[in-house]
N, C-alpha and C. Protein backbone atom coordinates (compact mmCIF):
# COMPACT_ATOMS: atom_id res chain seq x y z
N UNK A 1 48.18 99.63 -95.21
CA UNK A 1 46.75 99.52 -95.02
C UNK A 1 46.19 98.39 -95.88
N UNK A 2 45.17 97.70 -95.54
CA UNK A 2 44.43 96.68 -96.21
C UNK A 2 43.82 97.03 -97.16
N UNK A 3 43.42 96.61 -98.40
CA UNK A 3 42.38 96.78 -99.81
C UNK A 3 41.79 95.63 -99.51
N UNK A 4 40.45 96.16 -100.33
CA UNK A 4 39.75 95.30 -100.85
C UNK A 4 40.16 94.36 -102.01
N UNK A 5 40.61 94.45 -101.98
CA UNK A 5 41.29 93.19 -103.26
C UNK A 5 41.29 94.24 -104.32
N UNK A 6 40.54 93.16 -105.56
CA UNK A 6 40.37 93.51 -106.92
C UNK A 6 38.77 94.31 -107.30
N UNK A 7 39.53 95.07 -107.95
CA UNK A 7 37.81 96.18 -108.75
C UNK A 7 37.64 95.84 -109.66
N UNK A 8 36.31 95.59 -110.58
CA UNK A 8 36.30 95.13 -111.99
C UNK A 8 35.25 96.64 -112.31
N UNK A 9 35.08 97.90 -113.09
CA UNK A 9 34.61 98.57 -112.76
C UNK A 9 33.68 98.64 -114.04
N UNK A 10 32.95 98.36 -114.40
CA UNK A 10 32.06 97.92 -115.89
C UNK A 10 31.48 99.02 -116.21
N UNK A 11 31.34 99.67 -117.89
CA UNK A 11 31.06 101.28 -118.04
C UNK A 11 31.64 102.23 -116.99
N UNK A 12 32.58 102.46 -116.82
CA UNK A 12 33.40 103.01 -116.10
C UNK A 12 33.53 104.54 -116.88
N UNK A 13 32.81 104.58 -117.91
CA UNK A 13 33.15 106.42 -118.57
C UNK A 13 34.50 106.50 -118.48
N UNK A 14 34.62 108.01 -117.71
CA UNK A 14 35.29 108.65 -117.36
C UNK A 14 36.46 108.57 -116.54
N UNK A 15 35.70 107.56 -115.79
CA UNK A 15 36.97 107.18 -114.59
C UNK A 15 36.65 108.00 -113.54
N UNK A 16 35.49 109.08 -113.18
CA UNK A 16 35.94 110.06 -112.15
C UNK A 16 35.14 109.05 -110.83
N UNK A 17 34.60 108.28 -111.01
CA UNK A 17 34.17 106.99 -110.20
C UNK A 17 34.94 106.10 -109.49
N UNK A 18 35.53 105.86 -110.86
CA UNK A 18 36.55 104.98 -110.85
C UNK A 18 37.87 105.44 -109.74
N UNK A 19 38.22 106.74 -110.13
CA UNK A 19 39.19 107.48 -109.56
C UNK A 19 39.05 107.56 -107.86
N UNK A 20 38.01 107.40 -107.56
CA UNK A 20 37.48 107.45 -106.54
C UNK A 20 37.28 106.04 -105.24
N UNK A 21 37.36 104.91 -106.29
CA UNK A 21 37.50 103.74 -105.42
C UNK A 21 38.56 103.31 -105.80
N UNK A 22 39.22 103.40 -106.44
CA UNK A 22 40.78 103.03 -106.90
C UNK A 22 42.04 103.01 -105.67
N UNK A 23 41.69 103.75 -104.23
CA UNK A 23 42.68 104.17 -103.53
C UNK A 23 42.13 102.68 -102.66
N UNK A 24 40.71 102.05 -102.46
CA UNK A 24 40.65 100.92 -102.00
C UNK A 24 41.03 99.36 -102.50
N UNK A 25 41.81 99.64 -103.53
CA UNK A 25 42.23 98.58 -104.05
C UNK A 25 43.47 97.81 -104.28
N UNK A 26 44.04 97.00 -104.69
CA UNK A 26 45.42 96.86 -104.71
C UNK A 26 45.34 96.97 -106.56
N UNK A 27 44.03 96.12 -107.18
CA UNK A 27 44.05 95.90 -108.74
C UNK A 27 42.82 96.56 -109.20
N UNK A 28 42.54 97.60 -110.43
CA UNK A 28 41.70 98.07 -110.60
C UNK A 28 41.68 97.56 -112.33
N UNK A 29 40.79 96.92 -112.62
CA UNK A 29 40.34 96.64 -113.88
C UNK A 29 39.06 97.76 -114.59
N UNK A 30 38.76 98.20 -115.37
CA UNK A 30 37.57 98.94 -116.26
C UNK A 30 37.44 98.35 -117.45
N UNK A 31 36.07 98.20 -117.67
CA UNK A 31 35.49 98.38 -119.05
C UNK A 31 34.86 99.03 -119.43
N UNK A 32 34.75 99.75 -120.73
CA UNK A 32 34.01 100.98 -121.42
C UNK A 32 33.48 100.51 -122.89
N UNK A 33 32.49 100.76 -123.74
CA UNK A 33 32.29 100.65 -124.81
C UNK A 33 32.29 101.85 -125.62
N UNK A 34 32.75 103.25 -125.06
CA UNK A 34 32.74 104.14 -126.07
C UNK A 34 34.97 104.86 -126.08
N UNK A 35 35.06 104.48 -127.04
CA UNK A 35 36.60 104.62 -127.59
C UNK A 35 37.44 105.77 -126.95
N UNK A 36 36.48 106.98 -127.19
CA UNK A 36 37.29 107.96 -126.25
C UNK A 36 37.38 107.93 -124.97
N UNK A 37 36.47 107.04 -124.22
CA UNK A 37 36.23 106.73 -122.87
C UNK A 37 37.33 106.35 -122.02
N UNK A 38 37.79 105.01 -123.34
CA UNK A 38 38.67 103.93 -122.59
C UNK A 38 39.76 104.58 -123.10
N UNK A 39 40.18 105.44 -124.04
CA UNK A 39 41.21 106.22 -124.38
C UNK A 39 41.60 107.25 -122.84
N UNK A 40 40.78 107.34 -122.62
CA UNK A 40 40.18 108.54 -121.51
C UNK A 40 41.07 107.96 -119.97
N UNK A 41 40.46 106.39 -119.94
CA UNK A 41 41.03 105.71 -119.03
C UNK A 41 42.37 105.36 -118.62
N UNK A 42 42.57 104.81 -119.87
CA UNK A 42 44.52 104.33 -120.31
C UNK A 42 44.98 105.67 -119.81
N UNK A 43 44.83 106.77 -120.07
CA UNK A 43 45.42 108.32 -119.91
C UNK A 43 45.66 108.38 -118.42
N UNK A 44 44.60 108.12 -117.45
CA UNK A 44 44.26 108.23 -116.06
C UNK A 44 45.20 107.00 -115.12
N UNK A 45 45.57 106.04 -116.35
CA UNK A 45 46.63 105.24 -115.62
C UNK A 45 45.60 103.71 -115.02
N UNK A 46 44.33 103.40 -115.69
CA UNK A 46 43.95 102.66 -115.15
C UNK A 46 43.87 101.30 -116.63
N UNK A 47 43.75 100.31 -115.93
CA UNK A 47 43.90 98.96 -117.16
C UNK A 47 42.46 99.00 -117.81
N UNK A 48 42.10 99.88 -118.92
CA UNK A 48 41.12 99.71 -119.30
C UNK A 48 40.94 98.66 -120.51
N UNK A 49 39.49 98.26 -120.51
CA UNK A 49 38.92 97.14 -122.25
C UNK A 49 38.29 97.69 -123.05
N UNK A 50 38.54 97.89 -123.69
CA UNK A 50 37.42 98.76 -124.97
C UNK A 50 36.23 97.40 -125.30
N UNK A 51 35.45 97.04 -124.37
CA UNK A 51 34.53 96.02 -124.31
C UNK A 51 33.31 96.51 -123.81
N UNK A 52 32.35 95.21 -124.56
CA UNK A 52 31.53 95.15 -123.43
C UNK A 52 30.97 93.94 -123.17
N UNK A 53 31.78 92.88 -123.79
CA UNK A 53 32.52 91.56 -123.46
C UNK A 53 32.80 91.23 -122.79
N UNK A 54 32.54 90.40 -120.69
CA UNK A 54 33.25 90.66 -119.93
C UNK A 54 33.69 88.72 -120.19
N UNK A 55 33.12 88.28 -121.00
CA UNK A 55 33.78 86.17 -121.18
C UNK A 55 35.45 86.81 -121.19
N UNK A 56 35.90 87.38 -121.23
CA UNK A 56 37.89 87.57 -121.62
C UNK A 56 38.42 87.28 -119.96
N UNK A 57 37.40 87.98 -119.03
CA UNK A 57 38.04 87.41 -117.99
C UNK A 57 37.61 86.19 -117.05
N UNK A 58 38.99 86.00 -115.98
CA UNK A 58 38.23 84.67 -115.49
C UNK A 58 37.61 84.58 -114.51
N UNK A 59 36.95 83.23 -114.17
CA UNK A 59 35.51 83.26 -113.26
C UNK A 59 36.38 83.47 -111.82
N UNK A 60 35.68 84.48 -111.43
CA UNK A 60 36.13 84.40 -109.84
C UNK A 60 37.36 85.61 -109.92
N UNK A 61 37.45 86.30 -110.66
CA UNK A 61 38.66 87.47 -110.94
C UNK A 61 38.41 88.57 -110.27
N UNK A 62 37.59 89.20 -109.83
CA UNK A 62 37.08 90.20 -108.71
C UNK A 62 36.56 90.24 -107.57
N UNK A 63 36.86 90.78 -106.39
CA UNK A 63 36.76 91.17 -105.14
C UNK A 63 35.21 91.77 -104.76
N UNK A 64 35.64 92.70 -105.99
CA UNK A 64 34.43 93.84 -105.99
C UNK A 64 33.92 94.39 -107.32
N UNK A 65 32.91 94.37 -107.54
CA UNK A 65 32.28 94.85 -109.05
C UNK A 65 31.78 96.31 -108.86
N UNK A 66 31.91 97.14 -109.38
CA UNK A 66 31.25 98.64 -109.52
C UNK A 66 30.72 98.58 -111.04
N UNK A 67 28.80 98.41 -111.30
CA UNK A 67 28.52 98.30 -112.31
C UNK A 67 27.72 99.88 -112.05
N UNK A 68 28.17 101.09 -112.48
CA UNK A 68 27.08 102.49 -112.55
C UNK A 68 26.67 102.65 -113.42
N UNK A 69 25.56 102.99 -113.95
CA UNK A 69 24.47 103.46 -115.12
C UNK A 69 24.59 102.57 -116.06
N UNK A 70 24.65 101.25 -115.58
CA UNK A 70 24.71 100.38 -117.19
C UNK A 70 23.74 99.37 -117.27
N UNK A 71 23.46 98.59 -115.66
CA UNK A 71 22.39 97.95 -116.37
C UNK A 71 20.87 98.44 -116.87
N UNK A 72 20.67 100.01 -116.66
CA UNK A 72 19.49 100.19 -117.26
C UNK A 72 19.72 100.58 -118.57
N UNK A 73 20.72 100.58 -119.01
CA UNK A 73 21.30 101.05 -120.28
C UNK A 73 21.49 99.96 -121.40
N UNK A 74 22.14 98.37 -120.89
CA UNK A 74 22.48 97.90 -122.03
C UNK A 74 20.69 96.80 -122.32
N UNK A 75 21.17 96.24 -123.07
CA UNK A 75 19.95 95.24 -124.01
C UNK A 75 20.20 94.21 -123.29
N UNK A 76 20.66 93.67 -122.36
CA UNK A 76 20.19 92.33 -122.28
C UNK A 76 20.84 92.12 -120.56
N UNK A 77 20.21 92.94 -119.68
CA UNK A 77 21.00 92.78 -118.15
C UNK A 77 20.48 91.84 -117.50
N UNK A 78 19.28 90.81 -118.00
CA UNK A 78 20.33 89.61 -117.09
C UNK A 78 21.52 88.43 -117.37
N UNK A 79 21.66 88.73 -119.09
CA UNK A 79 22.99 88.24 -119.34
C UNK A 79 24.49 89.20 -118.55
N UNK A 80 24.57 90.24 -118.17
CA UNK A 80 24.83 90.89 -117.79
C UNK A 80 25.43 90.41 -116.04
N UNK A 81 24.54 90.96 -115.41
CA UNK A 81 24.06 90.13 -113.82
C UNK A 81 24.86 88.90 -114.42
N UNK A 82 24.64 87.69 -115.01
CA UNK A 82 25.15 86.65 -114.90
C UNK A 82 26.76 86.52 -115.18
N UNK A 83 26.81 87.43 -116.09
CA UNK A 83 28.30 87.82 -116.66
C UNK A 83 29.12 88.51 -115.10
N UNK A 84 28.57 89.31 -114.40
CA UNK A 84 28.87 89.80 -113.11
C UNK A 84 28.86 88.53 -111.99
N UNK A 85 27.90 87.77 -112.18
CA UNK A 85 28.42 87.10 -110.67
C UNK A 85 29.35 85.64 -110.91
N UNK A 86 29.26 85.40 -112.18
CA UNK A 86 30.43 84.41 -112.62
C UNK A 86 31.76 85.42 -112.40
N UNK A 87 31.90 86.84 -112.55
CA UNK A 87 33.44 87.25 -112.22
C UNK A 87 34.01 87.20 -110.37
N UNK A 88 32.58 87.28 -110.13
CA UNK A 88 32.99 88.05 -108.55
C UNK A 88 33.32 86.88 -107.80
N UNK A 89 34.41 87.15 -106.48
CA UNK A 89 34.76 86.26 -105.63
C UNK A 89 33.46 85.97 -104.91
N UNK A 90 33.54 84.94 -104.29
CA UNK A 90 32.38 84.73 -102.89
C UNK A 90 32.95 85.06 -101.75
N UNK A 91 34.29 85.50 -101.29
CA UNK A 91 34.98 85.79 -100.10
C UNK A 91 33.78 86.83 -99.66
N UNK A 92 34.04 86.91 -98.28
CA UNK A 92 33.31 88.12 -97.81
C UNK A 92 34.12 89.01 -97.56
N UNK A 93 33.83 90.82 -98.10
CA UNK A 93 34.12 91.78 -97.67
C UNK A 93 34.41 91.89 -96.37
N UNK A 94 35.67 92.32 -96.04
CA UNK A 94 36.35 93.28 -94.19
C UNK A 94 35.14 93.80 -93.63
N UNK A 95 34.98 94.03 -92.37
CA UNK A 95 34.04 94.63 -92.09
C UNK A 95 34.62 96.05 -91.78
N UNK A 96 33.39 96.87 -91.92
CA UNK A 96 34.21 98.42 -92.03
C UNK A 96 34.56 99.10 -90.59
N UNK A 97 35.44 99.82 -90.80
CA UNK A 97 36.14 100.45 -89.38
C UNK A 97 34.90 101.09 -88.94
N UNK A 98 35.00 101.14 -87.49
CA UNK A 98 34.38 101.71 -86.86
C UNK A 98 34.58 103.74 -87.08
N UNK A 99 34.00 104.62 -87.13
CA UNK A 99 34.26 105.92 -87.61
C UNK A 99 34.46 106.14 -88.53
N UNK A 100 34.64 104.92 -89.70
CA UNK A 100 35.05 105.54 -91.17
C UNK A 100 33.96 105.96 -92.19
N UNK A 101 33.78 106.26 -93.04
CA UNK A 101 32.74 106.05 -93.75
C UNK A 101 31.52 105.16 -94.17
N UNK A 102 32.36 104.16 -94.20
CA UNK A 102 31.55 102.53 -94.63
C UNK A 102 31.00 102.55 -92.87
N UNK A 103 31.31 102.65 -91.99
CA UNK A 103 31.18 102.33 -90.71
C UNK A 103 29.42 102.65 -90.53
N UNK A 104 28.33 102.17 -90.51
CA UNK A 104 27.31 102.37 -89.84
C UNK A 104 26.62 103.65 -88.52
N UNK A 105 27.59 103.30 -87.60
CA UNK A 105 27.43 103.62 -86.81
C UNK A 105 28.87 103.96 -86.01
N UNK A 106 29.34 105.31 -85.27
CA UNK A 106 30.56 105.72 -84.45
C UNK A 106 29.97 105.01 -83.42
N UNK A 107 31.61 105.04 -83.01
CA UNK A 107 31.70 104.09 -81.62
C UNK A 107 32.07 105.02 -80.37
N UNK A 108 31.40 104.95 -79.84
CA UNK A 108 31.52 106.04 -78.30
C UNK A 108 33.07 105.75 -77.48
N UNK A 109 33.68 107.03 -77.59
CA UNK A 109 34.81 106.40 -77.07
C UNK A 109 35.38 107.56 -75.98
């Protein structure tokens, strides 16, 4: 089956998010800023950063960004936003199967 490429998943907690789009991917990256978090992560089997630093990676390194509950959270989100769209590819996303979830609308068949 096809993935979406690469996930970069920023405040990622827990992972139970994470855990959740991980089966659409081929590469799943996370970052966390609280220690037991990303401890939390490594455990779950995913490449986590104990950051909240995202300059370490390079421009154009993700497919897909999953940023949840953080930009109303940190101090400075449109350094943030900018830090996000310097990672992300410009490719365009697959378009979604018809009947699947992502799908809009079923197709009469």
């Amino acid at each position: 089956a096809d993935t979406l490429g690469r996930l970069l998943d920023v405040g990622a907690g827990d992972g139970c998010c994470t855990a959740k789009l991980a089966p659409l991917f081929h590469s799943v990256s996370c970052t966390e800023v609280s220690r037991p978090a990303s401890w939390r992560l490594r455990q779950r089997g995913f490449d986590a950063h104990l950051t909240a630093d995202l300059d370490h990676f390079d421009a154009g390194a993700f497919d897909v960004i999953s940023c949840l509950n953080v930009l109303d959270r940190c101090t400075h989100p449109r350094a943030l936003l900018a830090s996000l769209h310097r990672l992300a590819t410009r490719a365009p996303l697959p378009p979604a199967e018809p009947g699947t979830a992502e799908g809009h609308e079923r197709q009469a068949g």
